[in-house]
Protein backbone atom coordinates (compact mmCIF):
# COMPACT_ATOMS: atom_id res chain seq x y z
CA UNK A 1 7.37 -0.26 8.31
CA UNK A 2 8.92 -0.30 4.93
CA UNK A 3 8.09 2.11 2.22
CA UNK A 4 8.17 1.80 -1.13
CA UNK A 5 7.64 4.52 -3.67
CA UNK A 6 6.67 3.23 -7.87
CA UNK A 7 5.60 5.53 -10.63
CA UNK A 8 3.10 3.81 -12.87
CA UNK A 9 4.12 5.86 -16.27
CA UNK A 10 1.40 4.43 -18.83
CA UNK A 11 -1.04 6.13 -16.43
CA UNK A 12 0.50 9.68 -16.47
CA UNK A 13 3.31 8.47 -14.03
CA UNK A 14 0.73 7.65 -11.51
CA UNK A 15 2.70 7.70 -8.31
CA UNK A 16 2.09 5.17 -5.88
CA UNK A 17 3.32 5.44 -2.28
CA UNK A 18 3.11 1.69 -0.64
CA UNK A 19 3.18 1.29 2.94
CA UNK A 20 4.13 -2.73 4.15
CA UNK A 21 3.99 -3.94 8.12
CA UNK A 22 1.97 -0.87 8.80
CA UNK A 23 1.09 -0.66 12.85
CA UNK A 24 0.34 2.26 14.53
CA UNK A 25 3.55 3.61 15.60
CA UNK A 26 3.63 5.15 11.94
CA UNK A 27 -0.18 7.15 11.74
CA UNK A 28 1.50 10.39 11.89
CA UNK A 29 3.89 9.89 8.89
CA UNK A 30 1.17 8.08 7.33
CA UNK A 31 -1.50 10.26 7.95
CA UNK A 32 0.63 13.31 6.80
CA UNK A 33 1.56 11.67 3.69
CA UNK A 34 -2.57 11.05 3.16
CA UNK A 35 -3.13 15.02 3.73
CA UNK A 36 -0.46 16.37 1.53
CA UNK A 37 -1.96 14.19 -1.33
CA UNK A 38 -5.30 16.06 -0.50
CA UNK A 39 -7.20 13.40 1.37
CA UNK A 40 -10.38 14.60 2.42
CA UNK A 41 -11.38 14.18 6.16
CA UNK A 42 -13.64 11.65 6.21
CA UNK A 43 -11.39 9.67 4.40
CA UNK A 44 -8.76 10.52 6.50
CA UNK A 45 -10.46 9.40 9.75
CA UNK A 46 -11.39 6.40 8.59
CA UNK A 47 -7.69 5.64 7.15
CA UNK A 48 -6.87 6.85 11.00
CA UNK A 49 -9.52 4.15 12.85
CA UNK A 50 -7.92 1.58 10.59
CA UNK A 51 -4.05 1.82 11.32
CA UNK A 52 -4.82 2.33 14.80
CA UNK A 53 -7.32 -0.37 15.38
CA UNK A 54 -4.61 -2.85 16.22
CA UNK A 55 -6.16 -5.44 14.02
CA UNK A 56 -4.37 -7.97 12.26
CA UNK A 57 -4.82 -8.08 7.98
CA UNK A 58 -6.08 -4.46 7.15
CA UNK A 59 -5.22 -2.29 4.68
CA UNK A 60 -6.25 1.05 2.90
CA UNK A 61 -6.01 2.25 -0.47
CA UNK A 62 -6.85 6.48 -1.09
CA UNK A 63 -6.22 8.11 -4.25
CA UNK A 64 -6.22 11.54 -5.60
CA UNK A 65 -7.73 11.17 -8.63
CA UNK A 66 -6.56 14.80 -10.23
CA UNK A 67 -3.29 14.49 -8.97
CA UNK A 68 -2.83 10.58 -10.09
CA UNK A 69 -1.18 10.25 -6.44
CA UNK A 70 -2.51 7.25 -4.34
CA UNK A 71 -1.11 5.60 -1.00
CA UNK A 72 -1.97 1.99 -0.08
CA UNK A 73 -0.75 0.89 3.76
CA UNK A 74 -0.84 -3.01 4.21
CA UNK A 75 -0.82 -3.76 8.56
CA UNK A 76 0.85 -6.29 9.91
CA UNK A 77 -0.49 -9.84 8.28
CA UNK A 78 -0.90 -13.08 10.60
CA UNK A 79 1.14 -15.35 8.01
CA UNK A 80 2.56 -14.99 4.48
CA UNK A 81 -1.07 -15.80 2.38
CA UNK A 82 -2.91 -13.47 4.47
CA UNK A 83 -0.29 -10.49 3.30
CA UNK A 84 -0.64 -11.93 -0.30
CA UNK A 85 -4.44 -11.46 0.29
CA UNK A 86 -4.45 -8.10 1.38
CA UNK A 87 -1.80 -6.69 -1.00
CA UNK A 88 -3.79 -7.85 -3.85
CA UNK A 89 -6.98 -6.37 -2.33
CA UNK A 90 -5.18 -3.22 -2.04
CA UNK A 91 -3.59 -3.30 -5.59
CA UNK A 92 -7.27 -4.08 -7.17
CA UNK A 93 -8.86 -0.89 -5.65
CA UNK A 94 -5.91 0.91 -7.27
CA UNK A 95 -6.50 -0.47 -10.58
CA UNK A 96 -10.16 0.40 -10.12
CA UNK A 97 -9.23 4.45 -8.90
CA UNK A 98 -6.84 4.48 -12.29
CA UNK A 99 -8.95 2.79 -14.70
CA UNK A 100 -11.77 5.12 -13.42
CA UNK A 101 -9.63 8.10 -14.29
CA UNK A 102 -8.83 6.46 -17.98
CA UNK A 103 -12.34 5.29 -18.26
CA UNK A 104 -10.91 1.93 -18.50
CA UNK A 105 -13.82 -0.92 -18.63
CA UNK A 106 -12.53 -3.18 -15.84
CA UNK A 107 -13.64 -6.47 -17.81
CA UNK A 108 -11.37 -5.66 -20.61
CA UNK A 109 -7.60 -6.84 -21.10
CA UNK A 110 -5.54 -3.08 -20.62
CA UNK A 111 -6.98 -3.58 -16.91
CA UNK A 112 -5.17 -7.10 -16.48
CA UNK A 113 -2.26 -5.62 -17.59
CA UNK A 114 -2.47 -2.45 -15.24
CA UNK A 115 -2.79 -4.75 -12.32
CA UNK A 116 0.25 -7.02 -13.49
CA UNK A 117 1.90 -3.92 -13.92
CA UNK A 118 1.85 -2.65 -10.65
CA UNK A 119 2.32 -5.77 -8.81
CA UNK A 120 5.84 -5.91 -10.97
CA UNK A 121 6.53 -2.46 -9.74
CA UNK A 122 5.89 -3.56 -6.55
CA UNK A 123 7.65 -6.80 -6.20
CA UNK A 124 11.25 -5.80 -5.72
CA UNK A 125 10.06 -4.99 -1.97
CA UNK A 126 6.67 -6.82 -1.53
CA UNK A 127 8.76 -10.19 -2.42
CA UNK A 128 10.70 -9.94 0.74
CA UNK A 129 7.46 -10.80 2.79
CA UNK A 130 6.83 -14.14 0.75
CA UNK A 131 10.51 -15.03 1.11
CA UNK A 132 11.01 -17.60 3.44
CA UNK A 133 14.78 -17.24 3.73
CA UNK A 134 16.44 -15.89 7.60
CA UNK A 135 17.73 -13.37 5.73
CA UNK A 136 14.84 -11.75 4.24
CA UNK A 137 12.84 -12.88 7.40
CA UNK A 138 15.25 -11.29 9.44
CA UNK A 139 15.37 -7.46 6.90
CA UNK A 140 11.60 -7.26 7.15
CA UNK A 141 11.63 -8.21 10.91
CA UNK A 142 14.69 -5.51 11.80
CA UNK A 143 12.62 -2.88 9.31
CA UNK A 144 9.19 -2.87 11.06
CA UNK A 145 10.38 -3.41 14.74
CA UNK A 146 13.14 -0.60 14.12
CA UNK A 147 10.10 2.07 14.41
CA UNK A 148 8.77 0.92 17.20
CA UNK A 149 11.35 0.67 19.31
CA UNK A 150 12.53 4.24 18.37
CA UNK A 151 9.02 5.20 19.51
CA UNK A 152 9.44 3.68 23.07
């Protein structure tokens, strides 16, 4: 798993905790993270049936809308586009949670921007999984298979 932490300051320094090659070796730290941001528990079991389901391509996005806190945990993705696919799902229910705090209409412009916003933020890390390179192959590989063997 690699974590990735980005503050989103035109939205009242939303912070954003991102989660990338979630499996289920890292619920607990995940599922911590979820409650000290004030996750409720239905949320929080259906954030737990996901990481734990094993499946392939799943993410979550929960927010705390008073606190302008959100976490967004992308699993483990079958190939390159299907990561792309599910980090952009994830980053559009974030824009939706913030512009619903702003009261930002989600047809207009500011929310195109929000969105392009965060996936800047994000790109430093989220990159690496688009890279085709051995090296970068190799970082993401060492990062997410590091936790699981330390689990074993």
């Amino acid at each position: 798993m690699i974590h990735q932490r980005i503050y989103i300051e035109d939205y009242g320094n939303w912070l954003v905790d991102i989660y990338y090659g979630v499996t289920h070796f890292e619920v607990d730290e995940i599922m911590e993270n979820l409650y000290d941001i004030g996750c409720d528990s239905m949320s929080a079991r259906r954030a737990y049936d996901n990481i734990t389901s094993g499946d392939l391509n799943t993410g979550l996005t929960y927010s705390n809308y008073a606190n302008k806190q959100s976490i967004i945990v992308i699993g483990v993705s079958e190939n390159r586009e299907q990561f792309f696919n599910s980090l952009v799902h994830e980053f559009l229910h974030l824009t939706a949670h913030i512009s619903t705090v702003f009261k930002l209409d989600m047809y207009s412009e500011s929310v195109c921007y929000l969105i392009g916003n965060i996936s800047q933020l994000a790109y430093k890390v989220a990159s690496k999984f688009f890279c085709k390179c051995t090296h970068c192959k190799d970082k993401v590989i060492r990062n997410i298979t590091a936790k699981h063997h330390s689990n074993m």
